[in-house]
C-alpha atoms as a PDB file:
ATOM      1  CA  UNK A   1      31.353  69.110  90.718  1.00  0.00           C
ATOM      2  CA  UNK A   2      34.710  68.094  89.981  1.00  0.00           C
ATOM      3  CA  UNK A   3      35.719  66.583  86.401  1.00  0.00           C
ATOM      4  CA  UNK A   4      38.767  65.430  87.005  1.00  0.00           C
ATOM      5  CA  UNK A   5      40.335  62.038  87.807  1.00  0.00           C
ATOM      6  CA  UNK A   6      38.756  61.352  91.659  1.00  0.00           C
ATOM      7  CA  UNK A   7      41.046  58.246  92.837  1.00  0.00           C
ATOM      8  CA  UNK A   8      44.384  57.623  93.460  1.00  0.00           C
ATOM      9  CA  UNK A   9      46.308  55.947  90.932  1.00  0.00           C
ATOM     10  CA  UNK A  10      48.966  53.502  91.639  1.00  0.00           C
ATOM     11  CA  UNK A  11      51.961  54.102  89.754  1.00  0.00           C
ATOM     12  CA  UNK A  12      55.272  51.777  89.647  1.00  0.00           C
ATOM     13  CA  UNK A  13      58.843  52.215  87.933  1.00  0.00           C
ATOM     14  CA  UNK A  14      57.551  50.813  84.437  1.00  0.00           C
ATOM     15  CA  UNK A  15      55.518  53.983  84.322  1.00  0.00           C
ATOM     16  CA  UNK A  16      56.547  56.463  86.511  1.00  0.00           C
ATOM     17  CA  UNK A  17      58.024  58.555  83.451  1.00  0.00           C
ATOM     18  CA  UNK A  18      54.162  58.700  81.741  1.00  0.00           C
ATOM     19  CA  UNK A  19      52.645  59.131  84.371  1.00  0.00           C
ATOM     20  CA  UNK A  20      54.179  61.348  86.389  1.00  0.00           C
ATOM     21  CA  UNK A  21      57.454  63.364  84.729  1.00  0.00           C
ATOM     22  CA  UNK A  22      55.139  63.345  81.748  1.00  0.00           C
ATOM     23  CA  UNK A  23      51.932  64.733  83.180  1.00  0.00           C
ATOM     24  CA  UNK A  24      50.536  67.647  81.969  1.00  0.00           C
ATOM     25  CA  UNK A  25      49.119  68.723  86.076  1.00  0.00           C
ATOM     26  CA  UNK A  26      51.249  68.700  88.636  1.00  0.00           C
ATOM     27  CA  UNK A  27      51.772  65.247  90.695  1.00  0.00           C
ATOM     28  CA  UNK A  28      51.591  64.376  93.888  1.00  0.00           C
ATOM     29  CA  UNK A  29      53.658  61.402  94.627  1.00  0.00           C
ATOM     30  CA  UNK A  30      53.125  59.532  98.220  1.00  0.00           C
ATOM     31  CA  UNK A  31      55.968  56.796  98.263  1.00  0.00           C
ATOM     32  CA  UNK A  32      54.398  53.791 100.301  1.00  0.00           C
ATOM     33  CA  UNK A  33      54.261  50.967 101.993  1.00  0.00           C
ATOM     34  CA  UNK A  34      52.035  47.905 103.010  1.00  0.00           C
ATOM     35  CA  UNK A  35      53.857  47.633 106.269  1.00  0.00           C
ATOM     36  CA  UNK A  36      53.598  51.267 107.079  1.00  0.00           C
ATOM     37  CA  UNK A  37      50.562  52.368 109.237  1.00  0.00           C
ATOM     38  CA  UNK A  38      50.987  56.375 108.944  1.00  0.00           C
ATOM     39  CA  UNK A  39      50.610  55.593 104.939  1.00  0.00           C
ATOM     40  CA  UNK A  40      47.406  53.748 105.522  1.00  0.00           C
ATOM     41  CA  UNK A  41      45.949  56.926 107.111  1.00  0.00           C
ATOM     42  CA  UNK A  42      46.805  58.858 104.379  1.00  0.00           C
ATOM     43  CA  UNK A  43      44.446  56.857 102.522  1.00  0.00           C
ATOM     44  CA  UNK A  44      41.705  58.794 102.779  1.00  0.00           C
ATOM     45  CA  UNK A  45      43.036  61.867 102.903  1.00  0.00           C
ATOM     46  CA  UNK A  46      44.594  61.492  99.274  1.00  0.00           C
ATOM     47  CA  UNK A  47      41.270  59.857  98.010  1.00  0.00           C
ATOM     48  CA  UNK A  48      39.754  63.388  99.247  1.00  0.00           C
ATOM     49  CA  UNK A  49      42.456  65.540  97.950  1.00  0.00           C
ATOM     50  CA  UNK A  50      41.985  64.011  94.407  1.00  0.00           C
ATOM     51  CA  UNK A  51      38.495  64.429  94.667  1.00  0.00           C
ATOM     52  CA  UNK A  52      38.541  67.983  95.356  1.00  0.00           C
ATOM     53  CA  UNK A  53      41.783  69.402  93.494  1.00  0.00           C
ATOM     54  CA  UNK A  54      41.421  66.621  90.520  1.00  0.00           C
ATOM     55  CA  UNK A  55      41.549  69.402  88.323  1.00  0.00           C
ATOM     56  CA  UNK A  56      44.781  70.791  89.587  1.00  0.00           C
ATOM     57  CA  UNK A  57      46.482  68.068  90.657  1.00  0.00           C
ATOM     58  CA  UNK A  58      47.099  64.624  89.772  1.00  0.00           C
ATOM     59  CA  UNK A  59      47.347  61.861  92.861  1.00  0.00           C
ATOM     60  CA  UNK A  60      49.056  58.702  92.713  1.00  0.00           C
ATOM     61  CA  UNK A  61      50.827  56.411  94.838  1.00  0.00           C
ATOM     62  CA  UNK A  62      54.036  54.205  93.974  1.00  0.00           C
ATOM     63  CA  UNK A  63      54.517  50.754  96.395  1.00  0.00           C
ATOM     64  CA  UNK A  64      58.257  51.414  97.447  1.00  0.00           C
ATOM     65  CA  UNK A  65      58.940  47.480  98.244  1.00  0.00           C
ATOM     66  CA  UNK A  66      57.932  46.599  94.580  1.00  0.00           C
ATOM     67  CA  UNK A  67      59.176  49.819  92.672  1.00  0.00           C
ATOM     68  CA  UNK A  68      62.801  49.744  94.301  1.00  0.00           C
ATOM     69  CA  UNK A  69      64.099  51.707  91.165  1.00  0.00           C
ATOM     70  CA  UNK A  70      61.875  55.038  91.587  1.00  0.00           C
ATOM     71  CA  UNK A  71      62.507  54.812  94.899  1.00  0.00           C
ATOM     72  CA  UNK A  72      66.151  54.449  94.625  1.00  0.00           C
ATOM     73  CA  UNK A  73      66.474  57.547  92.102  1.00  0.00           C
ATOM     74  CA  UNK A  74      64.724  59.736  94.619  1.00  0.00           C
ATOM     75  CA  UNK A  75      66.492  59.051  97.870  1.00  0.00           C
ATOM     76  CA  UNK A  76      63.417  58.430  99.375  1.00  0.00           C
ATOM     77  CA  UNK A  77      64.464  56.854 103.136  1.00  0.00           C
ATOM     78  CA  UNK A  78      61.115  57.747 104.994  1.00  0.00           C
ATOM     79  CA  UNK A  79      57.092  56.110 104.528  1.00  0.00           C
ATOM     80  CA  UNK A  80      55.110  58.097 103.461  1.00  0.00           C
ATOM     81  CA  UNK A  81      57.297  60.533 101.693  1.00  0.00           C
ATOM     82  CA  UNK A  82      55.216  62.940  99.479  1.00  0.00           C
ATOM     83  CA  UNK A  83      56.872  64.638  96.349  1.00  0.00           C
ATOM     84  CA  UNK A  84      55.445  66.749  94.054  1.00  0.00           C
ATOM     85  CA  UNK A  85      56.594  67.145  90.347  1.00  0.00           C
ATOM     86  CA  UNK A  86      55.867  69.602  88.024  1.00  0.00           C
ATOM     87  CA  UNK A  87      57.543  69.887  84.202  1.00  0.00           C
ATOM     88  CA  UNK A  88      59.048  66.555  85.429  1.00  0.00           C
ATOM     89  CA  UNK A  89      60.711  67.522  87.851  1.00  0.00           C
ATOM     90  CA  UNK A  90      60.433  66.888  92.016  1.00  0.00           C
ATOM     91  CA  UNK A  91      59.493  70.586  93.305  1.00  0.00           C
ATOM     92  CA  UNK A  92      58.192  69.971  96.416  1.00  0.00           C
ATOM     93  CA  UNK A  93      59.022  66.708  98.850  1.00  0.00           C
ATOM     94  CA  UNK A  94      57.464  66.195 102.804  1.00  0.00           C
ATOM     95  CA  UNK A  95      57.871  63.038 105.118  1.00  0.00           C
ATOM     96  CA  UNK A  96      55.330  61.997 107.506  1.00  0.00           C
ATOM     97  CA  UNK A  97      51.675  61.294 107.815  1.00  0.00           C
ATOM     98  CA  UNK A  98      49.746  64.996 108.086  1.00  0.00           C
ATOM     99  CA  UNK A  99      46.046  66.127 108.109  1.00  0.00           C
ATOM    100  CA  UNK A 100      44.246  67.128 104.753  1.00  0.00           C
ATOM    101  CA  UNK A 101      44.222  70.891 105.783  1.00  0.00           C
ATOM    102  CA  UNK A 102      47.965  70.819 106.502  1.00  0.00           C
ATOM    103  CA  UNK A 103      48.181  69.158 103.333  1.00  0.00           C
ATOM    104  CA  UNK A 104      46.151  71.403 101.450  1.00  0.00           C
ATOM    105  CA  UNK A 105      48.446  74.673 102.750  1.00  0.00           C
ATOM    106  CA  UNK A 106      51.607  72.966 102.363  1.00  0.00           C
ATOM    107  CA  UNK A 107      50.541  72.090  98.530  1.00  0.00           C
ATOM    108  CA  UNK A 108      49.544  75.790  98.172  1.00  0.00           C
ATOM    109  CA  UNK A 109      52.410  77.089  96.507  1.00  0.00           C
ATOM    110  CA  UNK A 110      52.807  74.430  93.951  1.00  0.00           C
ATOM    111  CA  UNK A 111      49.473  73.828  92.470  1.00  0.00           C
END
């Protein structure tokens, strides 16, 4: 059984640097929307990737209508974008709604 943090935290530009550039796993970021169905069905899926690799990974989500900066800084155009940081920095970024298994492989090489 998993020790590690099982949600998804939300995150927003007043503490994206703690949270994220400054965590000691590597982050994945979904940037998000209310409005945007495909990140509602990702939901789940991220509540059941942070349950499982909550010891690798860190999961959080930042609302891009109310954290315009972070958004901004990242170019991110597309809901849901994921990007992963490690050591602060993005190493990793994918657009578009995806299964947990496709997930899972795509995350392979950076946790």
């Amino acid at each position: 059984m998993a020790t590690g943090v099982t949600d998804v935290t939300d995150v927003t530009d007043a503490d994206f640097e703690t949270e994220v550039l400054g965590a000691e796993l590597p982050v994945l970021v979904e940037f998000t929307a209310d409005w945007c169905p495909p990140c509602r069905q990702m939901g789940p899926v991220l509540k059941a990737l942070a349950a499982e690799e909550g010891e690798r990974l860190k999961v959080v989500q930042l609302d891009v209508d109310s954290n315009p900066a972070t958004t901004n800084a990242y170019k991110v155009l597309s809901m849901p974008t994921f990007m992963v940081f490690r050591g602060g920095e993005p190493v990793k970024a994918m657009v578009g709604a995806r299964a947990k298994r496709k997930l899972l492989e795509e995350l392979a090489d950076v946790i």
